[in-house]
Protein backbone atom coordinates (compact mmCIF):
# COMPACT_ATOMS: atom_id res chain seq x y z
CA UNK A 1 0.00 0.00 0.00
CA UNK A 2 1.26 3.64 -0.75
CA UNK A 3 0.87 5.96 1.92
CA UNK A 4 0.18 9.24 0.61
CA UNK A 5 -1.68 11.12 2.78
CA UNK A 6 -3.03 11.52 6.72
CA UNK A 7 -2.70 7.86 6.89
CA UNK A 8 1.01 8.17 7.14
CA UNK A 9 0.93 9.92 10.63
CA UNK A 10 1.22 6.39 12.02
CA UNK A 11 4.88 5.99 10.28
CA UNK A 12 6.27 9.30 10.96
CA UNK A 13 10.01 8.69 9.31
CA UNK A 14 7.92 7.05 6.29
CA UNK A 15 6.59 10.80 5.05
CA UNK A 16 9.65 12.36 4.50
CA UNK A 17 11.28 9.46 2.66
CA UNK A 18 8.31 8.64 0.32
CA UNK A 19 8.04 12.89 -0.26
CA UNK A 20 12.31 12.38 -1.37
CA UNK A 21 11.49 9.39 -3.78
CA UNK A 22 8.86 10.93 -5.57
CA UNK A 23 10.27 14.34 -5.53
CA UNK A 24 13.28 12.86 -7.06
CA UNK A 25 11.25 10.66 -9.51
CA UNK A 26 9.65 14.09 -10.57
CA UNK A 27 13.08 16.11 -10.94
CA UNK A 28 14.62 13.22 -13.33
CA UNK A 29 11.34 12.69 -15.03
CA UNK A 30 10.68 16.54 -15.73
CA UNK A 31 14.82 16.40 -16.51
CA UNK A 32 13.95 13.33 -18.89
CA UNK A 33 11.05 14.93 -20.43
CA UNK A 34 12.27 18.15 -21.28
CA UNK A 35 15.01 16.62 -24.21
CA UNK A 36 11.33 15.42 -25.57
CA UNK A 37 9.44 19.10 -25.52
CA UNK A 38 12.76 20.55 -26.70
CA UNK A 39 12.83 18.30 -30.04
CA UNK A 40 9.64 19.12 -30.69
CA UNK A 41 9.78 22.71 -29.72
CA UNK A 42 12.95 22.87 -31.76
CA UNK A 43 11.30 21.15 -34.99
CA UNK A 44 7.74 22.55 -35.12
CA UNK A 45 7.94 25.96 -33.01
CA UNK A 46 11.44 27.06 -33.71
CA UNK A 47 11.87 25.89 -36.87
CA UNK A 48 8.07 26.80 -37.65
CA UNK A 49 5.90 30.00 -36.69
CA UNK A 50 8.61 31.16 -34.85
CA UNK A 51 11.42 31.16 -37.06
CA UNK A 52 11.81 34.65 -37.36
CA UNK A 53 13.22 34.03 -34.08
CA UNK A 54 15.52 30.94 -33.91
CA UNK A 55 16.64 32.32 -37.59
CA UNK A 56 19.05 34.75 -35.43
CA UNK A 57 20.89 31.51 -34.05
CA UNK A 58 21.53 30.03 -37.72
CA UNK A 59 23.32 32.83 -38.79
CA UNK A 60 26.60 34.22 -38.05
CA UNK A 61 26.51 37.05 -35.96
CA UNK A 62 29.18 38.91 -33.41
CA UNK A 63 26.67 39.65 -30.90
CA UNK A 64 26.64 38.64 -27.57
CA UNK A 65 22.83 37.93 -27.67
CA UNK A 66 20.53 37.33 -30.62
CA UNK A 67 16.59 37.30 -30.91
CA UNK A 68 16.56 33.39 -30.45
CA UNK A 69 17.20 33.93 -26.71
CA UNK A 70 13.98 34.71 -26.41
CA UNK A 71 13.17 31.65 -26.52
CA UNK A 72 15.27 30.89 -23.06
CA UNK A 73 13.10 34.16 -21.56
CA UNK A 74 10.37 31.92 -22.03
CA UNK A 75 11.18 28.94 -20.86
CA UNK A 76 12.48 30.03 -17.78
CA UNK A 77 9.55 31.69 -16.87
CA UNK A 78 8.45 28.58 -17.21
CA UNK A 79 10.40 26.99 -14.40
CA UNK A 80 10.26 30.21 -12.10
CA UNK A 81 6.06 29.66 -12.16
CA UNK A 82 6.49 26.15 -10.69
CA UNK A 83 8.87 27.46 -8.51
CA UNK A 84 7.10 30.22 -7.12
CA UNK A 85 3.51 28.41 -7.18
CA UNK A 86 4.86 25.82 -5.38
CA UNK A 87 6.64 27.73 -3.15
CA UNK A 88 4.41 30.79 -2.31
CA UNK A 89 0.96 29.77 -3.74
CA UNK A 90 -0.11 26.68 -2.88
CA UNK A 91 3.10 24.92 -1.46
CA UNK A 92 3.61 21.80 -3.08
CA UNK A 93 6.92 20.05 -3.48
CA UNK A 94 5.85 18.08 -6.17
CA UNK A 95 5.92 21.60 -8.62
CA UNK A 96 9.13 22.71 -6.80
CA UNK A 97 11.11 19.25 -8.18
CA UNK A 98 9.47 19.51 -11.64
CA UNK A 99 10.92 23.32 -11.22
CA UNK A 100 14.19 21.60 -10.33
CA UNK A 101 14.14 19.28 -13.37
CA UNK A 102 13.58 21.68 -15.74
CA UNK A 103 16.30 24.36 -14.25
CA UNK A 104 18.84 21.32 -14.13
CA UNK A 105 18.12 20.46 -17.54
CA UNK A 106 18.21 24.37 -18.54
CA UNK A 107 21.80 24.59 -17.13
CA UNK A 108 22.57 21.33 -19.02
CA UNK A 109 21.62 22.91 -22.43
CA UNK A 110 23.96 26.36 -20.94
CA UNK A 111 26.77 24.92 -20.41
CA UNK A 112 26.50 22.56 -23.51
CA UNK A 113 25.08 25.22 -25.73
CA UNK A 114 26.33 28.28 -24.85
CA UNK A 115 30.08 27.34 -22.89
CA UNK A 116 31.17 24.11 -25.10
CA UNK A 117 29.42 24.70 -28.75
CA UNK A 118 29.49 28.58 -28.82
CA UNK A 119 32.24 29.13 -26.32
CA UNK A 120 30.55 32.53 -25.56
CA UNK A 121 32.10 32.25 -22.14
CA UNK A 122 35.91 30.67 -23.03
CA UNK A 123 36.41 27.26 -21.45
CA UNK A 124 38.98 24.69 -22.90
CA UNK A 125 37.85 21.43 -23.09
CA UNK A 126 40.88 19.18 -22.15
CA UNK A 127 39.41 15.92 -23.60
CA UNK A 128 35.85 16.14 -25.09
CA UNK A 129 34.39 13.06 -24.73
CA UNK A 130 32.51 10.31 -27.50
CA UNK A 131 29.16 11.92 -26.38
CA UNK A 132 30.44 15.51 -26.33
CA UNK A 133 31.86 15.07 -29.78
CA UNK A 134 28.60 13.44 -30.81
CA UNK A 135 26.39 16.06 -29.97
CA UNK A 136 28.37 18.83 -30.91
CA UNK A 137 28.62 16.94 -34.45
CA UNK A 138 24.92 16.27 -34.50
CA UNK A 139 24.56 20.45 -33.62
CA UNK A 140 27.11 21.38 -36.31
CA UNK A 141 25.12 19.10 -38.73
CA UNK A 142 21.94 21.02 -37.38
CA UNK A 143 23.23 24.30 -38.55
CA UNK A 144 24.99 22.86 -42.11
CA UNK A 145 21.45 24.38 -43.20
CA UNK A 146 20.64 27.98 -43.23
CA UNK A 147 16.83 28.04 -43.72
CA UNK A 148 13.79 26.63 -41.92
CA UNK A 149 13.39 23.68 -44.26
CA UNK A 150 15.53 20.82 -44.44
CA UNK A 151 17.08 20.76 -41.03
CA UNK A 152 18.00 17.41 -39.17
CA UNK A 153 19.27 16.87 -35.58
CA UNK A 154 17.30 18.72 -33.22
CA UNK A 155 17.63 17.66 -30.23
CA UNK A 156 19.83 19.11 -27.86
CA UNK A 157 21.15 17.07 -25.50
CA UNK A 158 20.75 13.51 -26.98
CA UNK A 159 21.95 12.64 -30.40
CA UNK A 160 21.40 9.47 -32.64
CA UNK A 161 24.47 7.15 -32.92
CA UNK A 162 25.21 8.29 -36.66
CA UNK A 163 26.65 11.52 -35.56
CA UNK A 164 29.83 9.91 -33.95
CA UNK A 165 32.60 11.42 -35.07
CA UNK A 166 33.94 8.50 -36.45
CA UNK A 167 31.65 9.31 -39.21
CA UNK A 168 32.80 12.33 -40.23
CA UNK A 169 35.94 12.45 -42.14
């Protein structure tokens, strides 16, 4: 039986531990989930009625920011919602770990994005790793095309195994 609820005032150490497990199921599912919405955000929103966006990433530019980072405006208001309803409104910690999961993941796509690919804050990789290579393949592949059409590789964190660099010589 799961104890959810009142019930559990008769195991008092059992609360707190089921509240970790699922709060922690939640981060790394909302975590999880979030490569998911950003394909398909990437594919149908960025590279669809809001290209006039995104199309500042997939050219060259010299600016610090670009109109595409919008887009990161947006979904962190996102995550500061969950974190402030379920903080302040209605305190649930259930919305606070999705909130977690989705600024984890947001710092993922930073530091990947941003730091590694686009090195607009200067860090050296010493030894990029199969993975790292892969992705940053896949994301070079990803911008190979200038327009909205014809675009492959849009996920950002994951990429499919035929982006190893072995493949590209």
């Amino acid at each position: 039986m799961l104890l959810l609820g009142s019930e559990i005032t008769q195991y008092p150490l059992a609360m707190p531990f089921l509240k970790i497990v699922f709060c922690v199921l939640i981060r790394d599912s909302s975590l999880s989930f979030l490569e998911f919405i950003a394909w398909v955000t990437h594919k149908h929103v960025m590279h669809g009625f809001l290209w006039r966006w995104h199309k500042s990433h997939h050219t060259v530019q010299n600016h610090i920011l670009e109109v595409n980072d919008l887009f990161v405006v947006i979904f962190s208001a996102i995550c500061i919602g969950l974190f402030y309803y379920g903080a302040q409104v209605n305190y649930n910690l259930y919305f606070i770990a999705a909130g977690i999961g989705i600024f984890c993941y947001g710092v993922s796509y930073f530091i990947f994005h941003d730091i590694i690919v686009y090195q607009r804050i200067k860090w050296k990789l010493k030894k990029k790793s199969k993975y790292l290579q892969r992705i940053i393949h896949a994301h070079y592949v990803h911008h190979n095309k200038r327009t909205k059409n014809g675009c492959e590789s849009f996920g950002f964190l994951i990429s499919r195994k035929k982006y190893e660099p072995n493949q590209f010589s």
